[in-house]
PDB file of N, CA and C in Angstrom:
ATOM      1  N   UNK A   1      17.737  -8.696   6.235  1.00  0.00           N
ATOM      2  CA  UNK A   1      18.345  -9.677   5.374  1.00  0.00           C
ATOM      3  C   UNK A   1      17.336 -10.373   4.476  1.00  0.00           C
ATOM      4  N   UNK A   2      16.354 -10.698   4.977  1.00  0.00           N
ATOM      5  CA  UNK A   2      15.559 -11.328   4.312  1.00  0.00           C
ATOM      6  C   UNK A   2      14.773 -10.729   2.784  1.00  0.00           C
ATOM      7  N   UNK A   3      14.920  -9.099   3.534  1.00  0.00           N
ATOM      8  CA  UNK A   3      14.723  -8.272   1.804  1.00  0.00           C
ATOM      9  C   UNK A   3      15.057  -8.333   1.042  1.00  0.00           C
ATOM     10  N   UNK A   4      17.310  -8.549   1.057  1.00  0.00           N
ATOM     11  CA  UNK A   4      17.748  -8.367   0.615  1.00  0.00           C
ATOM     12  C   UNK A   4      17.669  -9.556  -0.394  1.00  0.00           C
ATOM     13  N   UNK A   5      17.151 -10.932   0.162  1.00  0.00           N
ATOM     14  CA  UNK A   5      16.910 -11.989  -0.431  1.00  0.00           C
ATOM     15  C   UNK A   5      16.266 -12.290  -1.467  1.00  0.00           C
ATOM     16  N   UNK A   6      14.736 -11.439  -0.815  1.00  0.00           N
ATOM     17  CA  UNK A   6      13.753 -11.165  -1.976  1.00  0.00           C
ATOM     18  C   UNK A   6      13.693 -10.719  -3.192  1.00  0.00           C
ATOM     19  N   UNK A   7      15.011  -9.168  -2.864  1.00  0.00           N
ATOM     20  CA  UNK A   7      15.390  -8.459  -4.349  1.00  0.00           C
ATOM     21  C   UNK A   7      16.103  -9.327  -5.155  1.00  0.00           C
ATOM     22  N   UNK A   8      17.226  -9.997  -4.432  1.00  0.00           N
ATOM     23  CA  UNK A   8      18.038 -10.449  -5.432  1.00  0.00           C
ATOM     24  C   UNK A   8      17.242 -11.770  -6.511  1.00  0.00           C
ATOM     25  N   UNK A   9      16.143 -12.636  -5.727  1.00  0.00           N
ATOM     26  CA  UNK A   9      15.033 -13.070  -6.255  1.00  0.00           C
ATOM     27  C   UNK A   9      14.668 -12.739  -7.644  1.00  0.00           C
ATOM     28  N   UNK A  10      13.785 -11.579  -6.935  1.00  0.00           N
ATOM     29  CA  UNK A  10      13.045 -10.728  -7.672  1.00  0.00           C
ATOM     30  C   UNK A  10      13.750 -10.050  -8.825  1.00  0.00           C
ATOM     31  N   UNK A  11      14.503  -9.356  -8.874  1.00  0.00           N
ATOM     32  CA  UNK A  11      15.298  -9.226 -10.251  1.00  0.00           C
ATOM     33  C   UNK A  11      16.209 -10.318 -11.038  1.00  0.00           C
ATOM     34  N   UNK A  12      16.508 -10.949 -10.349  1.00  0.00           N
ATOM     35  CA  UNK A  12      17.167 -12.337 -11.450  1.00  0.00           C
ATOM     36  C   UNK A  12      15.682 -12.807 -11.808  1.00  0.00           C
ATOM     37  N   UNK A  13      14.556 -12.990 -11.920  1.00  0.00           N
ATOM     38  CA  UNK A  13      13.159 -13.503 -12.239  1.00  0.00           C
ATOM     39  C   UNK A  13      13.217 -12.598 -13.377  1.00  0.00           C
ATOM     40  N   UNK A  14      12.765 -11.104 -13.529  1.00  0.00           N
ATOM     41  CA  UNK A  14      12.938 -10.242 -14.198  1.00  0.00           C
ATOM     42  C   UNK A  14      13.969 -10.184 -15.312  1.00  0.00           C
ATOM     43  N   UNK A  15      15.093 -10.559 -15.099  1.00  0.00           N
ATOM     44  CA  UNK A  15      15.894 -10.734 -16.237  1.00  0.00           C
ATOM     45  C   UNK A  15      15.740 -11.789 -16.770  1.00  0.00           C
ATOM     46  N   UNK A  16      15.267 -12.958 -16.248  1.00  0.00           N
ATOM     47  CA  UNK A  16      15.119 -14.114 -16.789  1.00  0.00           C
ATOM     48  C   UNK A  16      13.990 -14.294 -17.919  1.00  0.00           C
ATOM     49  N   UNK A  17      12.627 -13.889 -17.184  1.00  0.00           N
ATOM     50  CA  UNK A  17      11.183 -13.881 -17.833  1.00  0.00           C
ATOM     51  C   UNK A  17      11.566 -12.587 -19.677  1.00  0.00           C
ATOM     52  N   UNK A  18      12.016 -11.762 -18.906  1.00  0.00           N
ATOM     53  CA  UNK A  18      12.683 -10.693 -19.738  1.00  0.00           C
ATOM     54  C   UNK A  18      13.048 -11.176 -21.309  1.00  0.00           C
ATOM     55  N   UNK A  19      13.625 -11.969 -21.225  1.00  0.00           N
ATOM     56  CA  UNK A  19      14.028 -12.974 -22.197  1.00  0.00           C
ATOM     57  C   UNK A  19      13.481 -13.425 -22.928  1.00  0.00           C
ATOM     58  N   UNK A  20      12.184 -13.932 -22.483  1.00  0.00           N
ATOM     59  CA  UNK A  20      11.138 -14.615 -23.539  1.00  0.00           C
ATOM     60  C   UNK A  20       9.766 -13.957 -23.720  1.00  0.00           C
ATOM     61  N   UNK A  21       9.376 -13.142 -22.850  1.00  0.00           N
ATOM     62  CA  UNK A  21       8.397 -11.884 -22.818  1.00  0.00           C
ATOM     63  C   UNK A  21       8.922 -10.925 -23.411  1.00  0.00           C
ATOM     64  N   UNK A  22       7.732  -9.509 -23.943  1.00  0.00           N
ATOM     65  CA  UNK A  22       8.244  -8.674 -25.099  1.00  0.00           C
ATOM     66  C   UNK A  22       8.250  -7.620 -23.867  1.00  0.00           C
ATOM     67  N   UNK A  23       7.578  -7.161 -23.121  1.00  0.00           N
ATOM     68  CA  UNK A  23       7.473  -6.120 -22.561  1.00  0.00           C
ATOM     69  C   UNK A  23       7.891  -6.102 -20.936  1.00  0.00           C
ATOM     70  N   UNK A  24       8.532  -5.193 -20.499  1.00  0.00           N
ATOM     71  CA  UNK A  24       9.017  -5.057 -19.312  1.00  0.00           C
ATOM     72  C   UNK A  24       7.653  -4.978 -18.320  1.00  0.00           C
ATOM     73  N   UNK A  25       6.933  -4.451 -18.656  1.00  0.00           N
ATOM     74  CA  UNK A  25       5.936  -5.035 -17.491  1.00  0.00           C
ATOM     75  C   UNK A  25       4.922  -6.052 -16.827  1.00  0.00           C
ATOM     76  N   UNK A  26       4.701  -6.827 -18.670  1.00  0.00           N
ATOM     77  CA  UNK A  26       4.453  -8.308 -18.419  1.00  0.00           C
ATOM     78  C   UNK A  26       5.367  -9.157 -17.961  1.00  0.00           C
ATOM     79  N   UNK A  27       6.927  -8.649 -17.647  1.00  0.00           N
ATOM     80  CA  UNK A  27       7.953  -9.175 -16.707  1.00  0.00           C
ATOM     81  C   UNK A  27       7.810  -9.260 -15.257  1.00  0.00           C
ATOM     82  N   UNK A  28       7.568  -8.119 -14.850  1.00  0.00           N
ATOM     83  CA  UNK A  28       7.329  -7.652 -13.693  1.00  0.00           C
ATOM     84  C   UNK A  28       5.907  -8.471 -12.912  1.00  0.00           C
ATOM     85  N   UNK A  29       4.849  -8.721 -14.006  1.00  0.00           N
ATOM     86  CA  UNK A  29       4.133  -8.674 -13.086  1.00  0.00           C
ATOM     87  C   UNK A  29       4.056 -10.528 -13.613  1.00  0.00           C
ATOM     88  N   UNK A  30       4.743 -11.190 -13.835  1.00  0.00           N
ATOM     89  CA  UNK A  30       4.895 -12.345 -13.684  1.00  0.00           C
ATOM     90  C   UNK A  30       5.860 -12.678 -12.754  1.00  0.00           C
ATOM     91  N   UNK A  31       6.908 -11.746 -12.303  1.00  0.00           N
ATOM     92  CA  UNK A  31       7.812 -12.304 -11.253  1.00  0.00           C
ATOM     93  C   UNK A  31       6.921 -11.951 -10.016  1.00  0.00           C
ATOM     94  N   UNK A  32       6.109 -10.893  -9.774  1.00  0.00           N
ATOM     95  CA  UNK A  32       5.478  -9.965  -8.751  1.00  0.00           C
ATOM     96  C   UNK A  32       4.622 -11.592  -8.350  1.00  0.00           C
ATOM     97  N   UNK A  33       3.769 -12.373  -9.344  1.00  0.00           N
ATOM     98  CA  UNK A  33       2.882 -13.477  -8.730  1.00  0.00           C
ATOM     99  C   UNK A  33       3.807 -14.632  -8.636  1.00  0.00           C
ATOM    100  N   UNK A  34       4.773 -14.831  -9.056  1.00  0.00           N
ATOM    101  CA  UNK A  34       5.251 -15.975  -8.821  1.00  0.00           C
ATOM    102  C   UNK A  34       6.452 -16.122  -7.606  1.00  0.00           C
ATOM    103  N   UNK A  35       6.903 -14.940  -7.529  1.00  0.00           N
ATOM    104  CA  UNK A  35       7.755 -14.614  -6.275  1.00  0.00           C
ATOM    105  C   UNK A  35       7.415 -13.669  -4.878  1.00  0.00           C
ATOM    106  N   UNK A  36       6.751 -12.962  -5.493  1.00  0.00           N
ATOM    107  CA  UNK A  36       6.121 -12.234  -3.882  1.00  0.00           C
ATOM    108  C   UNK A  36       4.834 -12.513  -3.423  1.00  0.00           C
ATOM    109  N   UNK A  37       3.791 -13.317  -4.590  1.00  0.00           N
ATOM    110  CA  UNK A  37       2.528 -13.457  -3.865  1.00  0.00           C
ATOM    111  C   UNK A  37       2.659 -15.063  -3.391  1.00  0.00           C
ATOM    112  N   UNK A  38       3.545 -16.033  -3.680  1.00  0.00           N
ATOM    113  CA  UNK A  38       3.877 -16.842  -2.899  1.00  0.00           C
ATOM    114  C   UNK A  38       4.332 -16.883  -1.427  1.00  0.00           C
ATOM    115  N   UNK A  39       4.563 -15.716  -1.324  1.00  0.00           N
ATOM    116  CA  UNK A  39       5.321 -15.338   0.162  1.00  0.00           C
ATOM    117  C   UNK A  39       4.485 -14.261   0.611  1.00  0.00           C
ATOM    118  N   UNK A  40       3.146 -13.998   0.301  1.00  0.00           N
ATOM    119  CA  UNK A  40       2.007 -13.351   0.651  1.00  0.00           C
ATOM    120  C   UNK A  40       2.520 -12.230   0.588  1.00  0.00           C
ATOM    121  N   UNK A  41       3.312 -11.652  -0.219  1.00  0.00           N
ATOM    122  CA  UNK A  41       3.380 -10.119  -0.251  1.00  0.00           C
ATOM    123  C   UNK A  41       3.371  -9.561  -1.563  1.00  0.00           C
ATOM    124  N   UNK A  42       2.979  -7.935  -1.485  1.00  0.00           N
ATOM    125  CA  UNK A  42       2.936  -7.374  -3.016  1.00  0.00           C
ATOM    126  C   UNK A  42       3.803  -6.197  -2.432  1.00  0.00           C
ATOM    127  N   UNK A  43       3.725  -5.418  -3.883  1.00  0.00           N
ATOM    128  CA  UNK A  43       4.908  -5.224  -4.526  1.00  0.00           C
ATOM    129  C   UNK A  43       4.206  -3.295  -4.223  1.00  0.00           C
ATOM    130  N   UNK A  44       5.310  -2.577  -3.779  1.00  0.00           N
ATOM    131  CA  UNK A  44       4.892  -1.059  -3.505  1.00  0.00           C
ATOM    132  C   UNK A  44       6.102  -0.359  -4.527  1.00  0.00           C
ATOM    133  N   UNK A  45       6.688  -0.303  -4.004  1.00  0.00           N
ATOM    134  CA  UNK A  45       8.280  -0.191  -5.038  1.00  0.00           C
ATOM    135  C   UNK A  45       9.499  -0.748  -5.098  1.00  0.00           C
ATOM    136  N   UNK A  46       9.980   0.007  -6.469  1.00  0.00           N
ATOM    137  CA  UNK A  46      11.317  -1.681  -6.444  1.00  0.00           C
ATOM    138  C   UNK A  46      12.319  -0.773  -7.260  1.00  0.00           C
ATOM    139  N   UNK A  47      13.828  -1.124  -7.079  1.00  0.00           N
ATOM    140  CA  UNK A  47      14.630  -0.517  -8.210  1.00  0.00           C
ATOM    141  C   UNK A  47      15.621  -1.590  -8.223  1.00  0.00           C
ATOM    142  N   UNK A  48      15.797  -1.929  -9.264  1.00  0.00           N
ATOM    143  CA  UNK A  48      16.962  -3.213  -9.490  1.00  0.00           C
ATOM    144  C   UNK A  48      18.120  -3.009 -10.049  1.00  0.00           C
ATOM    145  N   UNK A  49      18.365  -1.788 -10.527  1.00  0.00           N
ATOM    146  CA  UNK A  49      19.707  -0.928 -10.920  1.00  0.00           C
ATOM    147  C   UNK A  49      20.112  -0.254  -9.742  1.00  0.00           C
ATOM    148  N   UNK A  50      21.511  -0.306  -9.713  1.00  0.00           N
ATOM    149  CA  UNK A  50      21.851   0.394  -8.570  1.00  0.00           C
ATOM    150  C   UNK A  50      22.578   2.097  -9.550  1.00  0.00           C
ATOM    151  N   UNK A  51      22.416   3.028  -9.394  1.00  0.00           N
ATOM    152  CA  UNK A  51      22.552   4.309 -10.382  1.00  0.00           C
ATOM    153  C   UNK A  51      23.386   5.458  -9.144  1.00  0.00           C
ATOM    154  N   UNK A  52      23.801   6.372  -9.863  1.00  0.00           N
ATOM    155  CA  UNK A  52      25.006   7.234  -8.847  1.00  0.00           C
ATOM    156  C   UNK A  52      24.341   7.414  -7.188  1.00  0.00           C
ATOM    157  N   UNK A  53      24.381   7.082  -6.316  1.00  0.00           N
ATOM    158  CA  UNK A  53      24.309   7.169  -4.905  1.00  0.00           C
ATOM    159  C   UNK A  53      23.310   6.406  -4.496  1.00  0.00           C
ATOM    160  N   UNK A  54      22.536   6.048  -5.403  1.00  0.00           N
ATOM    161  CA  UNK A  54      21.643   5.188  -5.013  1.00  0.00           C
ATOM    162  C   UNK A  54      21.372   3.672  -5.232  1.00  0.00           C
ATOM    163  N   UNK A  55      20.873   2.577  -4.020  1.00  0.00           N
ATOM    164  CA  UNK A  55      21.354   1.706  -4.046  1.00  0.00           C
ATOM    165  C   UNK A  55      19.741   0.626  -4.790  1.00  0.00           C
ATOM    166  N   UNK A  56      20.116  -0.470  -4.459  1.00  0.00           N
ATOM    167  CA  UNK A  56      18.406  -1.204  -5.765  1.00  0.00           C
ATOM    168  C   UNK A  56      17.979  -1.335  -3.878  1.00  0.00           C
ATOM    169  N   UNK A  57      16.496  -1.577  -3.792  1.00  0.00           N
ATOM    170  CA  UNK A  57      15.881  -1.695  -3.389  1.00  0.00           C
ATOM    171  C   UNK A  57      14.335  -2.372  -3.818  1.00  0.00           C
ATOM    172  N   UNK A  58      13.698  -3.143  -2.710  1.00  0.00           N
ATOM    173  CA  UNK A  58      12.459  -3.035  -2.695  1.00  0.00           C
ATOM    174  C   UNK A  58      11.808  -2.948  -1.628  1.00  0.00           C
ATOM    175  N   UNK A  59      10.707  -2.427  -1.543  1.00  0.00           N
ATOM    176  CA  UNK A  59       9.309  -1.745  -0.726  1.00  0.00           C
ATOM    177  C   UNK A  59       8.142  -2.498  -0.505  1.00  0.00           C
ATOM    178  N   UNK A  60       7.809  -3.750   0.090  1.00  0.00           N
ATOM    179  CA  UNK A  60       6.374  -4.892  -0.028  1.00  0.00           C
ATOM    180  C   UNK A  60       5.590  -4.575   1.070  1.00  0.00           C
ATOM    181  N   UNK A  61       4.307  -5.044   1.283  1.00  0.00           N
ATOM    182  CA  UNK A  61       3.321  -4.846   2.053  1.00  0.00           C
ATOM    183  C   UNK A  61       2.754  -6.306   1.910  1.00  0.00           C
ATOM    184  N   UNK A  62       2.296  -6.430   2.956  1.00  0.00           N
ATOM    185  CA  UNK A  62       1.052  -7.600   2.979  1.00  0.00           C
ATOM    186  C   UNK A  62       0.244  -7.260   2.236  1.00  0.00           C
ATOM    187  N   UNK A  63      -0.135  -8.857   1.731  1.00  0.00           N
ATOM    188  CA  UNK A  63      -1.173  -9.081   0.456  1.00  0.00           C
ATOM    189  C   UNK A  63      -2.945  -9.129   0.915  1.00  0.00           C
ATOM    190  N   UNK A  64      -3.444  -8.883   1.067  1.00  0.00           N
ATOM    191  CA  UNK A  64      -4.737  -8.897   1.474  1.00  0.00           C
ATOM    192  C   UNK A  64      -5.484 -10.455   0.486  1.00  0.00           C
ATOM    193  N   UNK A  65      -6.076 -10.863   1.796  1.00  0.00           N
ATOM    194  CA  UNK A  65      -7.142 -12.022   0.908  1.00  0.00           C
ATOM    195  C   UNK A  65      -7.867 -12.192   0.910  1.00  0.00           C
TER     196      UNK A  65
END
């Protein structure tokens, strides 16, 4: 459950930042520090569209310090 928390997080950040940033990956990696390295984790993989059989997901690991 608690993943599921994170994604939904993590992509409403993404659509949000999205908005006023030009590029999808200076999106990403402003939600990546402001939402997962607060909660000491980074980012392995992620899908925030859900597309024919497959559902959104994300993949984190502990952050090393």
């Amino acid at each position: 459950m608690a993943n599921k928390s994170l994604l939904t997080s993590f992509c409403h950040c993404i659509k949000q930042v999205r908005k006023t940033l030009k590029g999808e990956k200076s999106a990403i990696a402003v939600c990546v520090k402001s939402v997962l390295h607060s909660r000491g984790k980074t980012i392995k993989r992620f899908q925030c569209k859900t597309r024919k059989g497959k559902k959104a997901f994300i993949t984190t690991q502990s952050r090393k310090k």
